[in-house]
PDB file of N, CA and C in Angstrom:
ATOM      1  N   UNK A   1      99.693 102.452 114.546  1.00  0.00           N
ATOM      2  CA  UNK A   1     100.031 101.146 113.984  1.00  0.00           C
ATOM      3  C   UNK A   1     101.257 101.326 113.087  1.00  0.00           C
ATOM      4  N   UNK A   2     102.342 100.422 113.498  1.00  0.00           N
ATOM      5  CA  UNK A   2     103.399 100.703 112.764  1.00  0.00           C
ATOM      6  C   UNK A   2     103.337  99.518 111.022  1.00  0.00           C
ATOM      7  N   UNK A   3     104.451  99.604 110.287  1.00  0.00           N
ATOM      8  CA  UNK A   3     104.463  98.681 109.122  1.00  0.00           C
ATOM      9  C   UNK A   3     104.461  97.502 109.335  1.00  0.00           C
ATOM     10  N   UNK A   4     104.679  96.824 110.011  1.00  0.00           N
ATOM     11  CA  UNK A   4     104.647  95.553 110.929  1.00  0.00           C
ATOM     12  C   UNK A   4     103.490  95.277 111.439  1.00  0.00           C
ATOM     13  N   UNK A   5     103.027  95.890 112.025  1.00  0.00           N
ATOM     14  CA  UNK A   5     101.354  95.606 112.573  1.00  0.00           C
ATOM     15  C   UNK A   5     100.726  95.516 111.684  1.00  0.00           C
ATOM     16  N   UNK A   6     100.468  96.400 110.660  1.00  0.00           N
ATOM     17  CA  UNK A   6      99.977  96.513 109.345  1.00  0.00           C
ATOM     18  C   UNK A   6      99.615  95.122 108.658  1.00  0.00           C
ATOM     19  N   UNK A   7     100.537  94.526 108.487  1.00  0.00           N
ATOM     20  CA  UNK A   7     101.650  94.285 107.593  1.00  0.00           C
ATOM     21  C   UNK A   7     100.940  92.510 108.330  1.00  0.00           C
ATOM     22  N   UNK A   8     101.106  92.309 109.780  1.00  0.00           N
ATOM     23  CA  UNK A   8     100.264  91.182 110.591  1.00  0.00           C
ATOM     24  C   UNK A   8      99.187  90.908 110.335  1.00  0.00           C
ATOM     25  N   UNK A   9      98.230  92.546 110.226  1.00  0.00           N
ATOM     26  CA  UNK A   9      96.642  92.735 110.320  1.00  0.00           C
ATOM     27  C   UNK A   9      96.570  92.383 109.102  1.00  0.00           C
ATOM     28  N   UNK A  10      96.869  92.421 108.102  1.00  0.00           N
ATOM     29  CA  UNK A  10      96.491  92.011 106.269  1.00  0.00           C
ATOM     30  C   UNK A  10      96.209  90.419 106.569  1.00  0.00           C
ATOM     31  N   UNK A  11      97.832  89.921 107.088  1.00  0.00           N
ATOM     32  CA  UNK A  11      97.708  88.365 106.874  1.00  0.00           C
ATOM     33  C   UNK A  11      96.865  87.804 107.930  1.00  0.00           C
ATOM     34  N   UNK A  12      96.450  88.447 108.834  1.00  0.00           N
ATOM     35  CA  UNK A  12      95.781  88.029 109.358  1.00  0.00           C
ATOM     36  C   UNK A  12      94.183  87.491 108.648  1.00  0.00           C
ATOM     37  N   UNK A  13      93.789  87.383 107.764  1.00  0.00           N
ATOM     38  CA  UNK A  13      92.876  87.105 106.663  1.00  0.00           C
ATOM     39  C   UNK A  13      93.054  85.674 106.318  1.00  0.00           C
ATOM     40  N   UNK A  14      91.755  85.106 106.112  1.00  0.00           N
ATOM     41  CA  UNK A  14      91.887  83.172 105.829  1.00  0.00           C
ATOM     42  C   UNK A  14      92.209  83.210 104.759  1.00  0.00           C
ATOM     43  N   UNK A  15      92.972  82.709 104.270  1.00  0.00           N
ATOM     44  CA  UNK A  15      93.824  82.854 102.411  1.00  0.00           C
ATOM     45  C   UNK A  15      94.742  83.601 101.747  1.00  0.00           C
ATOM     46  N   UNK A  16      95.230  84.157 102.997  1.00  0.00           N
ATOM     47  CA  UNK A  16      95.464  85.434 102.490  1.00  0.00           C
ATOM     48  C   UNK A  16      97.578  85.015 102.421  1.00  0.00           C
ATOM     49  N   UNK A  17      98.175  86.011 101.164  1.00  0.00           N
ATOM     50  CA  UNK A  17      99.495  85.496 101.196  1.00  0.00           C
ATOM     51  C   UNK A  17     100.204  86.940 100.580  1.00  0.00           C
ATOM     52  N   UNK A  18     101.140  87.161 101.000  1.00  0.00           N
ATOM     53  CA  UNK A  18     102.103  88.285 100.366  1.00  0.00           C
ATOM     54  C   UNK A  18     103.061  88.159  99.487  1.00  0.00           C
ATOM     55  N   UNK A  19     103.353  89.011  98.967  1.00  0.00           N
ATOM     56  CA  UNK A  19     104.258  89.375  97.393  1.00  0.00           C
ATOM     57  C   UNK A  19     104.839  90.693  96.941  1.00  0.00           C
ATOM     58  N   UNK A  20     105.504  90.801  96.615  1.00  0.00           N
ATOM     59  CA  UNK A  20     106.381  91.610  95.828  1.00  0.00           C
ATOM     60  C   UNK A  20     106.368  91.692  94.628  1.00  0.00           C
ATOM     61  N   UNK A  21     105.232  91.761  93.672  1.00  0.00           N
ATOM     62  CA  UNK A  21     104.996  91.312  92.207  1.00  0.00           C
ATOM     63  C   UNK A  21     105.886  92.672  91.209  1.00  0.00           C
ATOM     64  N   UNK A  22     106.166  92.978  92.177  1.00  0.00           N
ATOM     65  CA  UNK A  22     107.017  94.993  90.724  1.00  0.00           C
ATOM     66  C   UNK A  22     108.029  94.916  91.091  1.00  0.00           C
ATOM     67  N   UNK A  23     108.937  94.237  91.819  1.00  0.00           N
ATOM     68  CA  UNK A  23     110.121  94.164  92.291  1.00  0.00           C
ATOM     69  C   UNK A  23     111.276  93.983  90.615  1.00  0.00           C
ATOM     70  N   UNK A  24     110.899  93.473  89.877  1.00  0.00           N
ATOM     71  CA  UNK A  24     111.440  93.494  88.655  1.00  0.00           C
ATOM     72  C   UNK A  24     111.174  94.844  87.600  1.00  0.00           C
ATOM     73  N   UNK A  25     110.499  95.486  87.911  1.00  0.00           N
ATOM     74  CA  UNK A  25     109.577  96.413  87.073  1.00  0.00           C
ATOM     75  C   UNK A  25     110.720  98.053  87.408  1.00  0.00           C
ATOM     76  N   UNK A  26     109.583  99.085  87.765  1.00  0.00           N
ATOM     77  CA  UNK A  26     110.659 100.161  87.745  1.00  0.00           C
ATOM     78  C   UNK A  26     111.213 100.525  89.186  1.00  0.00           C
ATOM     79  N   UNK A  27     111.831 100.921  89.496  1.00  0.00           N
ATOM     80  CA  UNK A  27     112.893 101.186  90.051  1.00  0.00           C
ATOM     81  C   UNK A  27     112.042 102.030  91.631  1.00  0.00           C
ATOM     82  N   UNK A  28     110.810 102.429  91.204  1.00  0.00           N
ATOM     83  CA  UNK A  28     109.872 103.183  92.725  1.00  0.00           C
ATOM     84  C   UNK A  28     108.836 102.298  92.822  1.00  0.00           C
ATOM     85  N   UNK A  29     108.763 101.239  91.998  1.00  0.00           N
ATOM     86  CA  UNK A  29     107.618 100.100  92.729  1.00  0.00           C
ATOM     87  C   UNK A  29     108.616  98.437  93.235  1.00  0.00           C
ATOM     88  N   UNK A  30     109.598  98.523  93.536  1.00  0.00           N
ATOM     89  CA  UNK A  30     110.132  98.105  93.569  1.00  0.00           C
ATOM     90  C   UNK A  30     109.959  97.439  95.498  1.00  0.00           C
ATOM     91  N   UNK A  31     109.174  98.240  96.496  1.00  0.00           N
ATOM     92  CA  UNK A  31     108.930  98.022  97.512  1.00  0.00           C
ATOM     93  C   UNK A  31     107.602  98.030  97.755  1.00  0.00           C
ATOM     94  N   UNK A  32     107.066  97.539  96.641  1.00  0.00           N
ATOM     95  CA  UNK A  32     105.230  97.323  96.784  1.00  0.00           C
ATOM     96  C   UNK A  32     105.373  96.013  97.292  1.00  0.00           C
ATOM     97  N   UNK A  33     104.511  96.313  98.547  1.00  0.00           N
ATOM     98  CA  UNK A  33     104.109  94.693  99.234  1.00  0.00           C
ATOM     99  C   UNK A  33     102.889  94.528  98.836  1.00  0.00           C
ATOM    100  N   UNK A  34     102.574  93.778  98.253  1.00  0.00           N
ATOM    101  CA  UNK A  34     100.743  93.214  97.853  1.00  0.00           C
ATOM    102  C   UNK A  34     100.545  91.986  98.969  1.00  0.00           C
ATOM    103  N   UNK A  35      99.191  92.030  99.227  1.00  0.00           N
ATOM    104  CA  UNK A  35      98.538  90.973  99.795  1.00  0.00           C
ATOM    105  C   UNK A  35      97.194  90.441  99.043  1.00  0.00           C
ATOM    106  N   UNK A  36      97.324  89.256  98.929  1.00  0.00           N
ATOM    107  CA  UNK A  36      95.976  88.842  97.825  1.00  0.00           C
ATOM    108  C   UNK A  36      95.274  87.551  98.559  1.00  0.00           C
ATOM    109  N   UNK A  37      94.277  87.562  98.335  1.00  0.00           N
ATOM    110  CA  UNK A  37      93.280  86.604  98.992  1.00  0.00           C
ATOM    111  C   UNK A  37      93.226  85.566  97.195  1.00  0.00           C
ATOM    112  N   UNK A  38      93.753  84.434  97.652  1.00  0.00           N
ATOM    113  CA  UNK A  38      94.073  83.387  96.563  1.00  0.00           C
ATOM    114  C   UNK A  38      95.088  83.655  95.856  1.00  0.00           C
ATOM    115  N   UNK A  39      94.317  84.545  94.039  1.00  0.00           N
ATOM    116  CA  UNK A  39      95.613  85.277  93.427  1.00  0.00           C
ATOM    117  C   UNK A  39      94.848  86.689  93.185  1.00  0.00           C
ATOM    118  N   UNK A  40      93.862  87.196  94.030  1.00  0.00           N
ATOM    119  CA  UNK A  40      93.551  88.518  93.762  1.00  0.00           C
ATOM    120  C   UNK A  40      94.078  89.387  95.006  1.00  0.00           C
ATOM    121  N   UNK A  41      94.401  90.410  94.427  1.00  0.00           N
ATOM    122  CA  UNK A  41      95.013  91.550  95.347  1.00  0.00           C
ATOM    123  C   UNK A  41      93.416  92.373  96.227  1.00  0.00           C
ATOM    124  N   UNK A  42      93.942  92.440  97.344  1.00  0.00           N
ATOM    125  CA  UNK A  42      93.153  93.066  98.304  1.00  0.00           C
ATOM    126  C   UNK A  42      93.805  94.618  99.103  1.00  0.00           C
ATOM    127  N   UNK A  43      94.942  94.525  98.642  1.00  0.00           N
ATOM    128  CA  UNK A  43      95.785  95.480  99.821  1.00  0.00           C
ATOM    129  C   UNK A  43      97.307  95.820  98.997  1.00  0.00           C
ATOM    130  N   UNK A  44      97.789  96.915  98.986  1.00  0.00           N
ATOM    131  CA  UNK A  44      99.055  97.066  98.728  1.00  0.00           C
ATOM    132  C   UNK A  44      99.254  97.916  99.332  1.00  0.00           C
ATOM    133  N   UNK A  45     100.911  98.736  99.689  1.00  0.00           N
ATOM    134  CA  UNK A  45     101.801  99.710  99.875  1.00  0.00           C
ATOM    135  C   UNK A  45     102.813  99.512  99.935  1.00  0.00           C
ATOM    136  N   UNK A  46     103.870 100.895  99.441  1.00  0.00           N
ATOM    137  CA  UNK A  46     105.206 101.101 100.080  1.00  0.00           C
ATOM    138  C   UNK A  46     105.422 100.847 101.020  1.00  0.00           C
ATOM    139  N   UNK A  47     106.208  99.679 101.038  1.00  0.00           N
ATOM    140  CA  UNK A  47     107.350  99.480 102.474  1.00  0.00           C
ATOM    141  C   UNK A  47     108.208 100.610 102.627  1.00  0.00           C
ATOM    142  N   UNK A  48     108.512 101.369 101.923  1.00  0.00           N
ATOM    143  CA  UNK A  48     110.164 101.887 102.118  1.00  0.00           C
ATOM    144  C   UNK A  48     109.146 103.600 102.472  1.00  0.00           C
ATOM    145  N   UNK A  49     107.744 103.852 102.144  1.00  0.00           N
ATOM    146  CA  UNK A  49     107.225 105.269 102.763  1.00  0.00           C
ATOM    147  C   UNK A  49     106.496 104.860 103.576  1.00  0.00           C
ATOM    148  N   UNK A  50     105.070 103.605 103.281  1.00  0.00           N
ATOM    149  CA  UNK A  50     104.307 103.328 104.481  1.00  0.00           C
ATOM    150  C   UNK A  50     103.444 104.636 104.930  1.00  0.00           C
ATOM    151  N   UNK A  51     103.437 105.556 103.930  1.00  0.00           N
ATOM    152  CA  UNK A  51     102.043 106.783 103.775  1.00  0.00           C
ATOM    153  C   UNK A  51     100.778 106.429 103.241  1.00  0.00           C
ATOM    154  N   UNK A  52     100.502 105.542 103.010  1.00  0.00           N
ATOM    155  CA  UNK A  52      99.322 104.918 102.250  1.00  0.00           C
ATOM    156  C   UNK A  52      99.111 103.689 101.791  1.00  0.00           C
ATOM    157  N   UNK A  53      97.935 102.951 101.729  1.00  0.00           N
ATOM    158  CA  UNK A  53      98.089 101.854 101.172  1.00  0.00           C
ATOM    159  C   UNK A  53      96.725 102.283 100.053  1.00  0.00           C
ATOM    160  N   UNK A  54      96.867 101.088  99.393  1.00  0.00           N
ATOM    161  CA  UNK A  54      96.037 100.870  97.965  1.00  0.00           C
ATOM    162  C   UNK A  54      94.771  99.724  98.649  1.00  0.00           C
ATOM    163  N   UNK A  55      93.649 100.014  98.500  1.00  0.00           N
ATOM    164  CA  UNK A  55      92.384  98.676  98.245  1.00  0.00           C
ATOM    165  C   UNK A  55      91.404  98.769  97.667  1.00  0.00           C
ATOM    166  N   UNK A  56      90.662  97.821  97.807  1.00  0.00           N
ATOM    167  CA  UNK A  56      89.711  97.413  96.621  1.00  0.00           C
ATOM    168  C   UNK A  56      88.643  98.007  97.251  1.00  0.00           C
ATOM    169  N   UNK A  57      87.968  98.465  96.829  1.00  0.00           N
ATOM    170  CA  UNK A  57      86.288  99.349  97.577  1.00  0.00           C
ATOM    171  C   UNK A  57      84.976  98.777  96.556  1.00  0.00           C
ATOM    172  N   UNK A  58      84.149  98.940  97.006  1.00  0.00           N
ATOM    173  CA  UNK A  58      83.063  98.399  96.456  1.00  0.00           C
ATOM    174  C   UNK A  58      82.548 100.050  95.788  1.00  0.00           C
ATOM    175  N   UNK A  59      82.701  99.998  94.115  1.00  0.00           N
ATOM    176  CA  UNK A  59      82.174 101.407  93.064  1.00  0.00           C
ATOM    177  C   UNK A  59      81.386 102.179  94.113  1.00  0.00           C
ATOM    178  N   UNK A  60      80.287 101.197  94.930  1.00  0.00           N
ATOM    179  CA  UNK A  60      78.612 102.342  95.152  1.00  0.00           C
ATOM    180  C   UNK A  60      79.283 103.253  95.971  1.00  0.00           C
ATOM    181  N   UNK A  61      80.452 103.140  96.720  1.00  0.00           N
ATOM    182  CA  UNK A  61      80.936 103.571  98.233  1.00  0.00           C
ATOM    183  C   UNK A  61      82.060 104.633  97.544  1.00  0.00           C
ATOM    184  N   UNK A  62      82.672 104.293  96.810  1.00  0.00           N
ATOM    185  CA  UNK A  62      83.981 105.477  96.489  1.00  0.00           C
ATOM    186  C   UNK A  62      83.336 107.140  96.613  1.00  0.00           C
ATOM    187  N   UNK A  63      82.836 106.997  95.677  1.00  0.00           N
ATOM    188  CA  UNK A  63      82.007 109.169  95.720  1.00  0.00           C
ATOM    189  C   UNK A  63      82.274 109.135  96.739  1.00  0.00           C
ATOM    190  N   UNK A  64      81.491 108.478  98.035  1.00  0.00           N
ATOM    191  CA  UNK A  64      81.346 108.981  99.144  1.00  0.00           C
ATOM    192  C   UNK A  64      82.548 108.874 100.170  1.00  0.00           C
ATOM    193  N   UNK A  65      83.082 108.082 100.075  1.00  0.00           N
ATOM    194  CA  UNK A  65      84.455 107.745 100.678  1.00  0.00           C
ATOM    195  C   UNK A  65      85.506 109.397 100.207  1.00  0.00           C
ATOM    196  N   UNK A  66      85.464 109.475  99.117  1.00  0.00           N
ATOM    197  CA  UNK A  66      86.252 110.145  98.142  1.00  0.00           C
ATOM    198  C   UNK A  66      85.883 112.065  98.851  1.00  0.00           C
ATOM    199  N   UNK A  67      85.005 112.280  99.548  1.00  0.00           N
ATOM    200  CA  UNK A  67      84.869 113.000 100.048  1.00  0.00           C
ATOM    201  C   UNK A  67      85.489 113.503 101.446  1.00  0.00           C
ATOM    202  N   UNK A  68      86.378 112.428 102.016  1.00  0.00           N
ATOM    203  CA  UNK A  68      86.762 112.310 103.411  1.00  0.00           C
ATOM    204  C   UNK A  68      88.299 112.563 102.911  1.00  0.00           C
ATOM    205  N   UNK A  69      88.490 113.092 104.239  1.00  0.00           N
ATOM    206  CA  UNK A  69      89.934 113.517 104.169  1.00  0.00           C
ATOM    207  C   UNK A  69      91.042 112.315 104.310  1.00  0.00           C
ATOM    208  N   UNK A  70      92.141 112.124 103.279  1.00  0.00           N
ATOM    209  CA  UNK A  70      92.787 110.958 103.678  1.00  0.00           C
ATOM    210  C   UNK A  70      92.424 109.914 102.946  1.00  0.00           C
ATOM    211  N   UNK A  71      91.025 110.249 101.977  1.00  0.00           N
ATOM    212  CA  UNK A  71      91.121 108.748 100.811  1.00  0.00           C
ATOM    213  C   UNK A  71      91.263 109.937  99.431  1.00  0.00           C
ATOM    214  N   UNK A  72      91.811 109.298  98.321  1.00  0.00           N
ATOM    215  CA  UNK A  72      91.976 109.823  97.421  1.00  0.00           C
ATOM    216  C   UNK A  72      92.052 108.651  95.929  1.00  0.00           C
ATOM    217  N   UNK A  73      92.326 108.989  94.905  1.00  0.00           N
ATOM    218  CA  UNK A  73      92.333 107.882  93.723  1.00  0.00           C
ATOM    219  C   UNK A  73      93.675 107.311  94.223  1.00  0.00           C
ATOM    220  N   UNK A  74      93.890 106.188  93.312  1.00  0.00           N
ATOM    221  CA  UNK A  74      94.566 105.245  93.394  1.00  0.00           C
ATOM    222  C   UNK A  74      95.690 105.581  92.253  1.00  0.00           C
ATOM    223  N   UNK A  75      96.837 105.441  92.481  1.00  0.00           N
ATOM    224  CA  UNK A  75      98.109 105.219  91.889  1.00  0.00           C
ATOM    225  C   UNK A  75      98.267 104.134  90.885  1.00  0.00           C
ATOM    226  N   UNK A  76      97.895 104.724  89.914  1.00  0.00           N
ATOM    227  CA  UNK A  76      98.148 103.181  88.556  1.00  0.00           C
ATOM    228  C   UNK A  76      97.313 102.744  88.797  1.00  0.00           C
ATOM    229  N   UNK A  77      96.027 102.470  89.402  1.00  0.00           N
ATOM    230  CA  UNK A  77      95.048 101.281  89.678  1.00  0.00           C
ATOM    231  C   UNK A  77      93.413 101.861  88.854  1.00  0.00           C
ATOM    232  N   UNK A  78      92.784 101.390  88.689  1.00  0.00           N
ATOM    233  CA  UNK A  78      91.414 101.552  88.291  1.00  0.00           C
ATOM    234  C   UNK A  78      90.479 102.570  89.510  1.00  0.00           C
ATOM    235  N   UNK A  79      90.392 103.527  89.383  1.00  0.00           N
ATOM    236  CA  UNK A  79      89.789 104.623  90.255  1.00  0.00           C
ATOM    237  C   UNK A  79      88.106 104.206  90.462  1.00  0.00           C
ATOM    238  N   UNK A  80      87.673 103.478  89.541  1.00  0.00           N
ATOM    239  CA  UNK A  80      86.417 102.718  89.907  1.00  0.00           C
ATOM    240  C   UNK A  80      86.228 101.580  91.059  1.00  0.00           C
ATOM    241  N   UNK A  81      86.853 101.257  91.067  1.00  0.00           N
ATOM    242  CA  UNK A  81      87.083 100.012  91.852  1.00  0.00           C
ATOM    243  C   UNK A  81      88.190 100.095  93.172  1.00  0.00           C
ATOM    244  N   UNK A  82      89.381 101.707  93.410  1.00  0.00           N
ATOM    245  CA  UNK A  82      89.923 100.849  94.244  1.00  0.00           C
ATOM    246  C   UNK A  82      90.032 102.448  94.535  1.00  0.00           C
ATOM    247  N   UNK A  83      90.852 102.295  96.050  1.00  0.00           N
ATOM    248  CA  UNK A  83      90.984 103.764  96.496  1.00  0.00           C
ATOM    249  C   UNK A  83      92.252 104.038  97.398  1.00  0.00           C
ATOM    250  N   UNK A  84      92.957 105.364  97.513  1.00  0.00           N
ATOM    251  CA  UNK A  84      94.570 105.418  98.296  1.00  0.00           C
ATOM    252  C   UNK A  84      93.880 106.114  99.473  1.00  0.00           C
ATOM    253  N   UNK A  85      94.329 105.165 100.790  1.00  0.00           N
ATOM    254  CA  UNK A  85      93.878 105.325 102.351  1.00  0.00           C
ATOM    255  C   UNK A  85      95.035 105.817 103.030  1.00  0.00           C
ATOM    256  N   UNK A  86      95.349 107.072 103.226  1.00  0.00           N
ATOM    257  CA  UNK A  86      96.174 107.877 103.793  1.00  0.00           C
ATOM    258  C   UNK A  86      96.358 106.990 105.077  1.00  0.00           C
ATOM    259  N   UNK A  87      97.892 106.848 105.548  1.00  0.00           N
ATOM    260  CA  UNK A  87      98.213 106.505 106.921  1.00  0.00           C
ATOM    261  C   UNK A  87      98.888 107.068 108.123  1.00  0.00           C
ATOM    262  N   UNK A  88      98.934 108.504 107.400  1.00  0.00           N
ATOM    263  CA  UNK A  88      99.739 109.899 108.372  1.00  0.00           C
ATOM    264  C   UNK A  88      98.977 110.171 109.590  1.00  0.00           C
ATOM    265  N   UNK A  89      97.381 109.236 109.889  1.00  0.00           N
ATOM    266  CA  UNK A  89      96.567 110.046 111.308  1.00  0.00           C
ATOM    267  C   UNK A  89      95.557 110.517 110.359  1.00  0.00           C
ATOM    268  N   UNK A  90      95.493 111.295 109.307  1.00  0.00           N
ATOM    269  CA  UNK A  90      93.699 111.692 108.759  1.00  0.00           C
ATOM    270  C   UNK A  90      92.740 111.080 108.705  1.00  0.00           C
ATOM    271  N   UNK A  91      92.953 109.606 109.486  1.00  0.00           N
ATOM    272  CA  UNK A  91      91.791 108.654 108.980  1.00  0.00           C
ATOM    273  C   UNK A  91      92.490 107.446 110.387  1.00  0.00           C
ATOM    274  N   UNK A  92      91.203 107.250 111.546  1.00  0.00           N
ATOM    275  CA  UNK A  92      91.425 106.200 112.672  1.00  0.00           C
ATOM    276  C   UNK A  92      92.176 105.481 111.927  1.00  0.00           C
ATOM    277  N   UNK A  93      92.678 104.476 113.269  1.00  0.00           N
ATOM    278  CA  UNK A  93      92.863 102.535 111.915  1.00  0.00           C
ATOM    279  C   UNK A  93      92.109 101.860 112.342  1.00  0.00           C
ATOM    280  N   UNK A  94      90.853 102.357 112.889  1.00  0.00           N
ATOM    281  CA  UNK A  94      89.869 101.956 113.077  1.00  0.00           C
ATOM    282  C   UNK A  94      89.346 102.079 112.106  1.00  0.00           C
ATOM    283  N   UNK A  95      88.848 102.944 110.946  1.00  0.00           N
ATOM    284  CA  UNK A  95      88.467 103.121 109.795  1.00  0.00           C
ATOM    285  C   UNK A  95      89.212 102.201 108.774  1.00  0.00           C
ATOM    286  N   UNK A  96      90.041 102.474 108.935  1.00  0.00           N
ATOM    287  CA  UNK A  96      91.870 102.083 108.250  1.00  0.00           C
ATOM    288  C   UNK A  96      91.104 100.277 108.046  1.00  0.00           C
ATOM    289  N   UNK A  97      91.231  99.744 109.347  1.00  0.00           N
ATOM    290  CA  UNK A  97      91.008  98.352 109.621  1.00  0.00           C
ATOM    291  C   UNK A  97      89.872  98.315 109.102  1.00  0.00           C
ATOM    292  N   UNK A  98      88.514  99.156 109.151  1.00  0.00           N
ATOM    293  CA  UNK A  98      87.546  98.249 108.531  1.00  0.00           C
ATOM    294  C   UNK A  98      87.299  98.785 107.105  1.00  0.00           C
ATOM    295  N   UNK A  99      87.660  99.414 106.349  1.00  0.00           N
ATOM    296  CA  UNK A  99      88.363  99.594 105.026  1.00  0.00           C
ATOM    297  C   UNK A  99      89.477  98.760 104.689  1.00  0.00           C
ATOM    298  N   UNK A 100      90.118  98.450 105.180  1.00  0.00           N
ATOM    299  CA  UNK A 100      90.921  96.913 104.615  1.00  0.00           C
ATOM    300  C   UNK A 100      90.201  95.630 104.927  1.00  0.00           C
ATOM    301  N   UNK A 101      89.433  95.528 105.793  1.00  0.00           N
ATOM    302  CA  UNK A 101      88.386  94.124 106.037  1.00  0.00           C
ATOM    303  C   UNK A 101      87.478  93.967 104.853  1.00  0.00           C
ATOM    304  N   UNK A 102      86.512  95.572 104.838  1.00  0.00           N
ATOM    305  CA  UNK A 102      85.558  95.161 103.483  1.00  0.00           C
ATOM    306  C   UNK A 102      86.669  94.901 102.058  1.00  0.00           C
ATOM    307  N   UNK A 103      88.124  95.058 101.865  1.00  0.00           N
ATOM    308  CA  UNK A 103      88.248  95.247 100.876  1.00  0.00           C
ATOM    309  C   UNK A 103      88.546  93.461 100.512  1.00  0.00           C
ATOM    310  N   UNK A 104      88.756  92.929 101.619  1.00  0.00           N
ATOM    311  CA  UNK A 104      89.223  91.177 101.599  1.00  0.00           C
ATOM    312  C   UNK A 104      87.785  90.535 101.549  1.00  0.00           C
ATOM    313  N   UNK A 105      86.786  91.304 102.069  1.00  0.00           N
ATOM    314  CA  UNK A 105      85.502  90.428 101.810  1.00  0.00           C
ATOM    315  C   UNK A 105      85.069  90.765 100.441  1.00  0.00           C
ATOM    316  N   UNK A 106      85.432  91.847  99.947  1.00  0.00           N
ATOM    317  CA  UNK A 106      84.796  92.065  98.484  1.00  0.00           C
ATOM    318  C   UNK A 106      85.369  91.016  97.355  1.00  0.00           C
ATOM    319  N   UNK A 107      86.737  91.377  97.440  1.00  0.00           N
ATOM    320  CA  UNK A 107      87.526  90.246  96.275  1.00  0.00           C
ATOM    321  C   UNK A 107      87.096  88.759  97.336  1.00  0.00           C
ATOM    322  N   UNK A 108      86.738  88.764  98.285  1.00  0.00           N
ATOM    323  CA  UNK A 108      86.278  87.073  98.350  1.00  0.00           C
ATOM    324  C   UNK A 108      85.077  86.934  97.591  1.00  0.00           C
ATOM    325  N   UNK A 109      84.034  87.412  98.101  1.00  0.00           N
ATOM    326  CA  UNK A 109      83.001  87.547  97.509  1.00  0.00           C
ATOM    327  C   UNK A 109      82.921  87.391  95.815  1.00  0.00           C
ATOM    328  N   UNK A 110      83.837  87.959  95.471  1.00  0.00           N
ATOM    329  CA  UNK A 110      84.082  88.122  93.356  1.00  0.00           C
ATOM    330  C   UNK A 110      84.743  86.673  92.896  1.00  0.00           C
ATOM    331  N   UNK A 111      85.602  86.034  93.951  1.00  0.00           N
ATOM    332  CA  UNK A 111      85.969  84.797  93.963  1.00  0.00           C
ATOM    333  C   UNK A 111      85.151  83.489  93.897  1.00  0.00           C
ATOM    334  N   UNK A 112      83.843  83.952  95.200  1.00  0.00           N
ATOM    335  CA  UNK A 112      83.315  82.879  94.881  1.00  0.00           C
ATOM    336  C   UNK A 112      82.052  82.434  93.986  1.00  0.00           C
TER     337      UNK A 112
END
């Protein structure tokens, strides 16, 4: 799956809208694409590396996630709540995809 497919599969989500919210900020977040279901974030990554993206995980699941090759803590983000999903091949996008699905049903879910 290239950045583009990616990038389809996010918005592909009912509510779902993209942003550039660090584009003013420093100078290496400057190509963070966020995707947020309303105004909560569900999904981020580098456009300009496209090695990983950022999402929201449900706490009970991280330990165990956190054990697999290809998820790791999160970059600036709350390590309780969210996790970095390698996109080099260590992890299907079959996994990939349904680790970004639960992460749009979770922040829906906190929404409603």
């Amino acid at each position: 799956m290239n950045v583009e497919e990616f990038r389809d599969f996010c918005l592909s989500f009912p509510n779902t809208r993209e942003g550039m919210p660090f584009e003013g900020f420093f100078r290496n977040s400057r190509s963070i694409l966020v995707f947020y279901v309303n105004e909560k974030m569900f999904c981020l990554f580098d456009l300009d590396k496209f090695d990983h993206c950022t999402l929201k995980c449900d706490p009970k699941r991280i330990d165990e996630l956190m054990g697999e090759k290809g998820i790791d803590k999160p970059f600036n983000l709350s390590p309780k709540h969210w996790i970095s999903v390698a996109l080099n091949g260590d992890i299907s996008w079959e996994i990939v995809k349904d680790l970004v699905t639960q992460s749009h049903k979770l922040v829906v879910a906190g929404i409603s």
